[in-house]
N, C-alpha and C. Protein backbone atom coordinates (compact mmCIF):
# COMPACT_ATOMS: atom_id res chain seq x y z
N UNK A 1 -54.10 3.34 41.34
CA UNK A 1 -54.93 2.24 41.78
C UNK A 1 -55.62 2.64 43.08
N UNK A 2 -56.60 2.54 43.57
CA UNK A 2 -57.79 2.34 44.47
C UNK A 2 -58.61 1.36 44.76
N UNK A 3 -58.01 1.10 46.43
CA UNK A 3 -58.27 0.02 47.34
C UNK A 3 -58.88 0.35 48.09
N UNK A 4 -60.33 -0.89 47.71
CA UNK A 4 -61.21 -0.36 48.82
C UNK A 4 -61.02 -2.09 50.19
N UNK A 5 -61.15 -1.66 51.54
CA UNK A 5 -61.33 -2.33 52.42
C UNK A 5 -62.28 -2.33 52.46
N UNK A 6 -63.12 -3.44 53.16
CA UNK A 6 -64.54 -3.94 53.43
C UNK A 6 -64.21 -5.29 54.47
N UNK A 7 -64.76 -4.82 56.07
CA UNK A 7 -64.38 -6.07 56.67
C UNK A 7 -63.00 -5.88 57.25
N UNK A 8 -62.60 -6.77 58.27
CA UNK A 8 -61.63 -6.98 58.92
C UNK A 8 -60.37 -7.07 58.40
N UNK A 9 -60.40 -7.60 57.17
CA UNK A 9 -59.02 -7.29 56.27
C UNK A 9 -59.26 -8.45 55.28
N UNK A 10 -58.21 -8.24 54.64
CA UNK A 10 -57.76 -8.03 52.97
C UNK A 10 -56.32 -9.10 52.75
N UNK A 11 -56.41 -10.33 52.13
CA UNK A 11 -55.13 -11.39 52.01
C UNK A 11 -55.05 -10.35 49.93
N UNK A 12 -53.64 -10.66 49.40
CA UNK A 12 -53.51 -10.68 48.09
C UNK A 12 -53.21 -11.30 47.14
N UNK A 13 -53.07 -12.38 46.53
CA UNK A 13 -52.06 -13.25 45.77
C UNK A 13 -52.20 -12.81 44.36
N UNK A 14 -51.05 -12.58 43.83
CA UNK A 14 -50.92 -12.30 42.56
C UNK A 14 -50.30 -13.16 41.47
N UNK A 15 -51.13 -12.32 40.19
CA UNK A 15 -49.70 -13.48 38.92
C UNK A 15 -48.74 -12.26 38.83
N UNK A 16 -47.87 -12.95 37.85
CA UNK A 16 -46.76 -12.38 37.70
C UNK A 16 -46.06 -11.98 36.40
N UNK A 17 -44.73 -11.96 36.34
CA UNK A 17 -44.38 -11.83 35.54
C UNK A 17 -43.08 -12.91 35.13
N UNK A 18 -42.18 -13.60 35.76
CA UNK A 18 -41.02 -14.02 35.32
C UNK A 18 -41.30 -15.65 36.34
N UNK A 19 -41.41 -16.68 35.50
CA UNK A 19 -41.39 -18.08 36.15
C UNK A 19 -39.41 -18.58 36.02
N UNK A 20 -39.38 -18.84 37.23
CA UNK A 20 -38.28 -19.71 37.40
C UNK A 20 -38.01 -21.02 37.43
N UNK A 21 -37.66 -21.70 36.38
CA UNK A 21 -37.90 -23.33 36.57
C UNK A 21 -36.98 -23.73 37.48
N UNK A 22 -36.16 -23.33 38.06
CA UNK A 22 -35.19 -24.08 38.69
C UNK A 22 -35.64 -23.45 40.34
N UNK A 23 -36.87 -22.52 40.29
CA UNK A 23 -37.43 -22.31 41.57
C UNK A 23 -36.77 -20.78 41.94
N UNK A 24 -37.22 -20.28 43.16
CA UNK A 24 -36.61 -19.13 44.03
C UNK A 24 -36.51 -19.92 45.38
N UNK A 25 -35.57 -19.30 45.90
CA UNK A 25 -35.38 -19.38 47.26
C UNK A 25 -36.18 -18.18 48.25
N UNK A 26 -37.35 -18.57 49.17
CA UNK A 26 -38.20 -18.38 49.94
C UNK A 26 -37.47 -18.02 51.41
N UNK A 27 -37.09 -16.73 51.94
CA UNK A 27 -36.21 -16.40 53.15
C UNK A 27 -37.67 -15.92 53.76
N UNK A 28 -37.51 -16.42 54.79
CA UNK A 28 -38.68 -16.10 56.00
C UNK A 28 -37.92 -15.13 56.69
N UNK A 29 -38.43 -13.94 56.52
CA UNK A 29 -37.62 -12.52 56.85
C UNK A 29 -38.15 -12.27 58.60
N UNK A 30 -39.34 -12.67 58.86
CA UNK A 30 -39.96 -12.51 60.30
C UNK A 30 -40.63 -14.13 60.78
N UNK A 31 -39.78 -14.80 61.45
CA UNK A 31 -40.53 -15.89 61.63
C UNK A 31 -41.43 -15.53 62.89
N UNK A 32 -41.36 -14.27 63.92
CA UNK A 32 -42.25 -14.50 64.63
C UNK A 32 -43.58 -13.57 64.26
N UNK A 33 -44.11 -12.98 63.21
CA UNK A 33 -45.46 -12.91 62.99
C UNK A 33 -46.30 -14.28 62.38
N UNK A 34 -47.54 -13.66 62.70
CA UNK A 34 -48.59 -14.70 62.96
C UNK A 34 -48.68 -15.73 61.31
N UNK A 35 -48.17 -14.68 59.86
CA UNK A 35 -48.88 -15.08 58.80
C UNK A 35 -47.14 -16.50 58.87
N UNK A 36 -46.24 -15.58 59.29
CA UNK A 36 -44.58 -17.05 58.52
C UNK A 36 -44.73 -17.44 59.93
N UNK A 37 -45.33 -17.59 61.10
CA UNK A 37 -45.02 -18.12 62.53
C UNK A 37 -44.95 -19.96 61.81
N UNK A 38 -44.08 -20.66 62.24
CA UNK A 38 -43.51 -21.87 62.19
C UNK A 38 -43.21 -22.21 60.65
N UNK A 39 -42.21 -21.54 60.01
CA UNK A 39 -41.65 -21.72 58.62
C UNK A 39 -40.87 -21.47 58.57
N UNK A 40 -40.02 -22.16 57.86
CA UNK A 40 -38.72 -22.22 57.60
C UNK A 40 -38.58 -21.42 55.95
N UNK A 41 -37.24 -21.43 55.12
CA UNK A 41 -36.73 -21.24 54.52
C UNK A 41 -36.89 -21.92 53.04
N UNK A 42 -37.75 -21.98 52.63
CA UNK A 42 -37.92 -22.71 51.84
C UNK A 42 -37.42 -22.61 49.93
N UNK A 43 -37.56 -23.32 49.12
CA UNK A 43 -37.59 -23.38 47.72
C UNK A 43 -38.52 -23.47 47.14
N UNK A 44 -39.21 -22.61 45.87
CA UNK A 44 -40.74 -23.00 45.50
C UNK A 44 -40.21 -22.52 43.75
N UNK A 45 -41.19 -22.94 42.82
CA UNK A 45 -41.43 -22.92 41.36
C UNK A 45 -42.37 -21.85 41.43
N UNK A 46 -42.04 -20.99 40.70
CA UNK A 46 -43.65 -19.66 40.80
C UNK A 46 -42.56 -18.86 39.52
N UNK A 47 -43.75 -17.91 39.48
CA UNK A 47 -43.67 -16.67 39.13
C UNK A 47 -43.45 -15.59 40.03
N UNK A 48 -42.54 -14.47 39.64
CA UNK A 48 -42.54 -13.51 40.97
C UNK A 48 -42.18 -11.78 39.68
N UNK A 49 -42.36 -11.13 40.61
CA UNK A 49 -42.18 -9.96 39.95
C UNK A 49 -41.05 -9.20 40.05
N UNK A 50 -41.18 -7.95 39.52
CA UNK A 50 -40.09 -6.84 38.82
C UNK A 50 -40.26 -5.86 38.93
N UNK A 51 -39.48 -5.21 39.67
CA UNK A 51 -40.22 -3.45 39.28
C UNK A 51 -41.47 -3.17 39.84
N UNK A 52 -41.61 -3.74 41.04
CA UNK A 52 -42.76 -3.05 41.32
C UNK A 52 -42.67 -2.36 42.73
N UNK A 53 -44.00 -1.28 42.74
CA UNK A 53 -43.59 -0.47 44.24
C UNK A 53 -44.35 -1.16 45.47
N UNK A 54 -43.87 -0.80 46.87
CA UNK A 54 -44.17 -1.56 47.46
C UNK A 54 -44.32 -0.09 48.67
N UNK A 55 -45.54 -0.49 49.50
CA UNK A 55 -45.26 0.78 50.43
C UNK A 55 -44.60 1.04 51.55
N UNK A 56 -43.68 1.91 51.53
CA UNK A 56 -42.39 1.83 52.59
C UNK A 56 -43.01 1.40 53.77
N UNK A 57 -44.28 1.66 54.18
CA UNK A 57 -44.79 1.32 55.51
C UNK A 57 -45.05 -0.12 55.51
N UNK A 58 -45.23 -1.28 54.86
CA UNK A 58 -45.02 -2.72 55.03
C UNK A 58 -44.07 -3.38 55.32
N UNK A 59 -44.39 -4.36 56.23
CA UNK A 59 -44.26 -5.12 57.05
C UNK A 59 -43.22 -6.65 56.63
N UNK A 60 -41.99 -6.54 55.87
CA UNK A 60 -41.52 -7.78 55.22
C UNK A 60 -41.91 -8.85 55.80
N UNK A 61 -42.40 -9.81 55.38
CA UNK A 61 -42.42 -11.17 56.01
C UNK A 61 -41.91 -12.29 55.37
N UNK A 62 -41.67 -12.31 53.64
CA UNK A 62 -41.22 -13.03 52.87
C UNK A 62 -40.38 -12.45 51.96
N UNK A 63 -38.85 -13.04 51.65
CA UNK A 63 -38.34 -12.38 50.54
C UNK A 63 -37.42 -12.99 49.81
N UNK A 64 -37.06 -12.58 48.78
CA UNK A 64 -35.86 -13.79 47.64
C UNK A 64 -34.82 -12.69 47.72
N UNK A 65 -33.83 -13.27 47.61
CA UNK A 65 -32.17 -12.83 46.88
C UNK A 65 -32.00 -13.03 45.52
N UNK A 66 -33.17 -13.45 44.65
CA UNK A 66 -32.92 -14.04 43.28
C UNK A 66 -32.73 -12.52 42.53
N UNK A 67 -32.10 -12.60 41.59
CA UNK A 67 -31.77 -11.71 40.60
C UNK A 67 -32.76 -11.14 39.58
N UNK A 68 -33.81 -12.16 39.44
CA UNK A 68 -34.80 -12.08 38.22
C UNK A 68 -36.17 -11.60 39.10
N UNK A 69 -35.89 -11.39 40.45
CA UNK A 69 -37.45 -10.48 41.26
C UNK A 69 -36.94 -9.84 41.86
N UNK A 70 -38.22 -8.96 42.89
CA UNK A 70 -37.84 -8.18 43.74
C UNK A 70 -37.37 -8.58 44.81
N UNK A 71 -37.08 -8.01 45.75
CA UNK A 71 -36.68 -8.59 47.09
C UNK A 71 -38.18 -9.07 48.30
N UNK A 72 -38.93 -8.53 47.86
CA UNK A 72 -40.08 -8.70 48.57
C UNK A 72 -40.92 -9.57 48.27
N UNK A 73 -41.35 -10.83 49.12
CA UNK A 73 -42.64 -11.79 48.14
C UNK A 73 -43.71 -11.46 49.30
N UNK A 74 -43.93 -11.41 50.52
CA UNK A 74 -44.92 -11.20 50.83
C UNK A 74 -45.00 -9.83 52.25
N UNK A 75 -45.61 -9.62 52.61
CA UNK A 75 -45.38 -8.14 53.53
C UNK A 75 -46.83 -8.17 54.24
N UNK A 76 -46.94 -7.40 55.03
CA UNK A 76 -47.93 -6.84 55.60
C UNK A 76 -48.48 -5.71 56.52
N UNK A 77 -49.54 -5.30 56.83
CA UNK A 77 -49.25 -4.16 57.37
C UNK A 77 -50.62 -3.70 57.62
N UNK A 78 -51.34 -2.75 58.47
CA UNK A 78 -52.54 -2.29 59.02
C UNK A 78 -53.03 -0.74 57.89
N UNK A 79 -53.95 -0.95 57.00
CA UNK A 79 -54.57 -0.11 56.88
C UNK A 79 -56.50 0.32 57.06
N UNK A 80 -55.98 1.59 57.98
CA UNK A 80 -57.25 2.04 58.91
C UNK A 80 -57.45 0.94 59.91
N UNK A 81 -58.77 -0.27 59.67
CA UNK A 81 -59.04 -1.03 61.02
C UNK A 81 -58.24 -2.59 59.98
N UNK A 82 -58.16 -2.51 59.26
CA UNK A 82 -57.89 -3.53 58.66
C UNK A 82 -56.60 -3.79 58.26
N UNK A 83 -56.31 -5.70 58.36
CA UNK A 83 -54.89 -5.76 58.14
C UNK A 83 -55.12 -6.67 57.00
N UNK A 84 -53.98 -6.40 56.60
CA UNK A 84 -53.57 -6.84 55.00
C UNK A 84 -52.53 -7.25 54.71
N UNK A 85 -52.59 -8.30 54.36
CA UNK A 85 -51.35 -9.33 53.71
C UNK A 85 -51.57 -9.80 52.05
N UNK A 86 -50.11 -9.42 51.88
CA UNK A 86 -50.25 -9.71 50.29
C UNK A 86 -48.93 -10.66 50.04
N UNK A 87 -49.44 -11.59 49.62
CA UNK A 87 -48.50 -12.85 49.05
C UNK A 87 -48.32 -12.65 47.48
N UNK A 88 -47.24 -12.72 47.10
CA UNK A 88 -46.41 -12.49 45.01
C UNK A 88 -47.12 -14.03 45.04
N UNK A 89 -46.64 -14.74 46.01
CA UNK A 89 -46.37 -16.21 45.17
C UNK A 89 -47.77 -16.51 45.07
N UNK A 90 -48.16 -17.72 44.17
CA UNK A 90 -48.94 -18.27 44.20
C UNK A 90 -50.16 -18.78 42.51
N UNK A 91 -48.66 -18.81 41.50
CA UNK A 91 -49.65 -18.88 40.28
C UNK A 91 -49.64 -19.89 39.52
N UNK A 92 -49.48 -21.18 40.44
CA UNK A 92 -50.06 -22.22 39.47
C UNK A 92 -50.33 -23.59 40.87
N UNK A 93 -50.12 -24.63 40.09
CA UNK A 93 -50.45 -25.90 40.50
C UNK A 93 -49.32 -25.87 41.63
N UNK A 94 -47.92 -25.76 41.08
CA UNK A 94 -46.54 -26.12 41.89
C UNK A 94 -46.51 -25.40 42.63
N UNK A 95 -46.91 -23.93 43.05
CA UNK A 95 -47.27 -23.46 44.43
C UNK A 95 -47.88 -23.66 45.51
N UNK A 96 -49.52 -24.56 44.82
CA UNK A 96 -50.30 -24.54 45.60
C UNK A 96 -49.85 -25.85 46.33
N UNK A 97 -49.09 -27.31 45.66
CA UNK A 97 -48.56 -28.33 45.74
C UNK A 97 -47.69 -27.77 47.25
N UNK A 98 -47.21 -26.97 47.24
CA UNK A 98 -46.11 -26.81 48.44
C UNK A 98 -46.67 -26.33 49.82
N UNK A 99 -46.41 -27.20 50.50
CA UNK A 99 -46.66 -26.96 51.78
C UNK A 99 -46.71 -25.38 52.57
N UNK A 100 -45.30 -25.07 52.46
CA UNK A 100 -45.28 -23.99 52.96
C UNK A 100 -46.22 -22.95 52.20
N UNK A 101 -46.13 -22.76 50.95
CA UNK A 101 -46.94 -21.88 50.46
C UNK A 101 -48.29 -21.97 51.17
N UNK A 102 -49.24 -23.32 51.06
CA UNK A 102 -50.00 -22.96 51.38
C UNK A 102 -50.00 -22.74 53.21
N UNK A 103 -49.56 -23.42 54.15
CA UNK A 103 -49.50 -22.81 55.46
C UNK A 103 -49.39 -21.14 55.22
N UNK A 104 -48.60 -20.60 54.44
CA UNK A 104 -48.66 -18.72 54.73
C UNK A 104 -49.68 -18.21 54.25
N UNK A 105 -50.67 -19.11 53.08
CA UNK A 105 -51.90 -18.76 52.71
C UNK A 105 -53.25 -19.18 53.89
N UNK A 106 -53.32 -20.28 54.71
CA UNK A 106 -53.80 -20.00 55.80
C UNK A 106 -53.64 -19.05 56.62
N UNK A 107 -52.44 -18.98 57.38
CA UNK A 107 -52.59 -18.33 58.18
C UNK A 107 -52.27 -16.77 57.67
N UNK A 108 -52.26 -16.19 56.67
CA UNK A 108 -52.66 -14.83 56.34
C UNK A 108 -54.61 -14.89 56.36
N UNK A 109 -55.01 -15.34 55.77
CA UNK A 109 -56.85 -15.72 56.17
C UNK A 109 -56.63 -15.44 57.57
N UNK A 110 -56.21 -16.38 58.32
CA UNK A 110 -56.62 -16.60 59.89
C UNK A 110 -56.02 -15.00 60.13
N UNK A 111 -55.05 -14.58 59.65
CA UNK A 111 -54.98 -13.12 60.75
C UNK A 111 -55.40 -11.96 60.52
N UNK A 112 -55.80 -12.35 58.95
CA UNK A 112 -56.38 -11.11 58.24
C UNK A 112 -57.76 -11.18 59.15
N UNK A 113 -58.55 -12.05 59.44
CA UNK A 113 -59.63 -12.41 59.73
C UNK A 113 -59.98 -12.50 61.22
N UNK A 114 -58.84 -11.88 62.00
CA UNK A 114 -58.17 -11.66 63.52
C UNK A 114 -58.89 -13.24 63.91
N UNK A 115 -58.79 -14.34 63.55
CA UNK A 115 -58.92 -15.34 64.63
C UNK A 115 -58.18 -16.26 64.66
């Protein structure tokens, strides 16, 4: 795969592969960066993934203990002038419904976007 940057930086949200009806548990791994700054611990309904690689040089900021994903839901990290945050969660109605989800989807915009 080949990623091109353009601009100050780059947010990601993806679909997935495995929905949990009974939800994942949402561990705010860094509450003091800018994208989880004032979030707690939360529970959300999504899809999340499996098996996938992640680059040792990112930045954890979100992650589950669930059995059926990875340990990582969202991360971040500086490539060249640009920073980049990539959020798993985010593939339907009941994500966007949740608060917290969307606060980490602002403020990844706001920092991707340095303001």
């Amino acid at each position: 795969m080949r990623i091109v940057v353009l601009g100050a930086g780059l947010i990601g949200v993806a679909s997935a592969w495995f929905l949990a009806a009974d939800g994942h548990e949402v561990i705010v791994v860094d509450p003091t960066h800018p994208v989880t700054a004032g979030l707690k611990d939360f529970r959300i309904v999504d899809e999340t993934y499996k098996y996938q690689w992640i680059d040792p040089h990112a930045h954890l900021l979100l992650a589950t203990d669930d059995s059926t994903s990875d340990r990582p839901l969202a991360w971040s990290r500086t490539y060249r002038n640009a920073r980049v945050c990539y959020i798993q969660l985010g593939h339907g109605l009941s994500a966007y419904n949740d608060a917290g989800f969307r606060k980490i989807v602002v403020q990844a915009i706001r920092w991707a976007a340095k303001v």
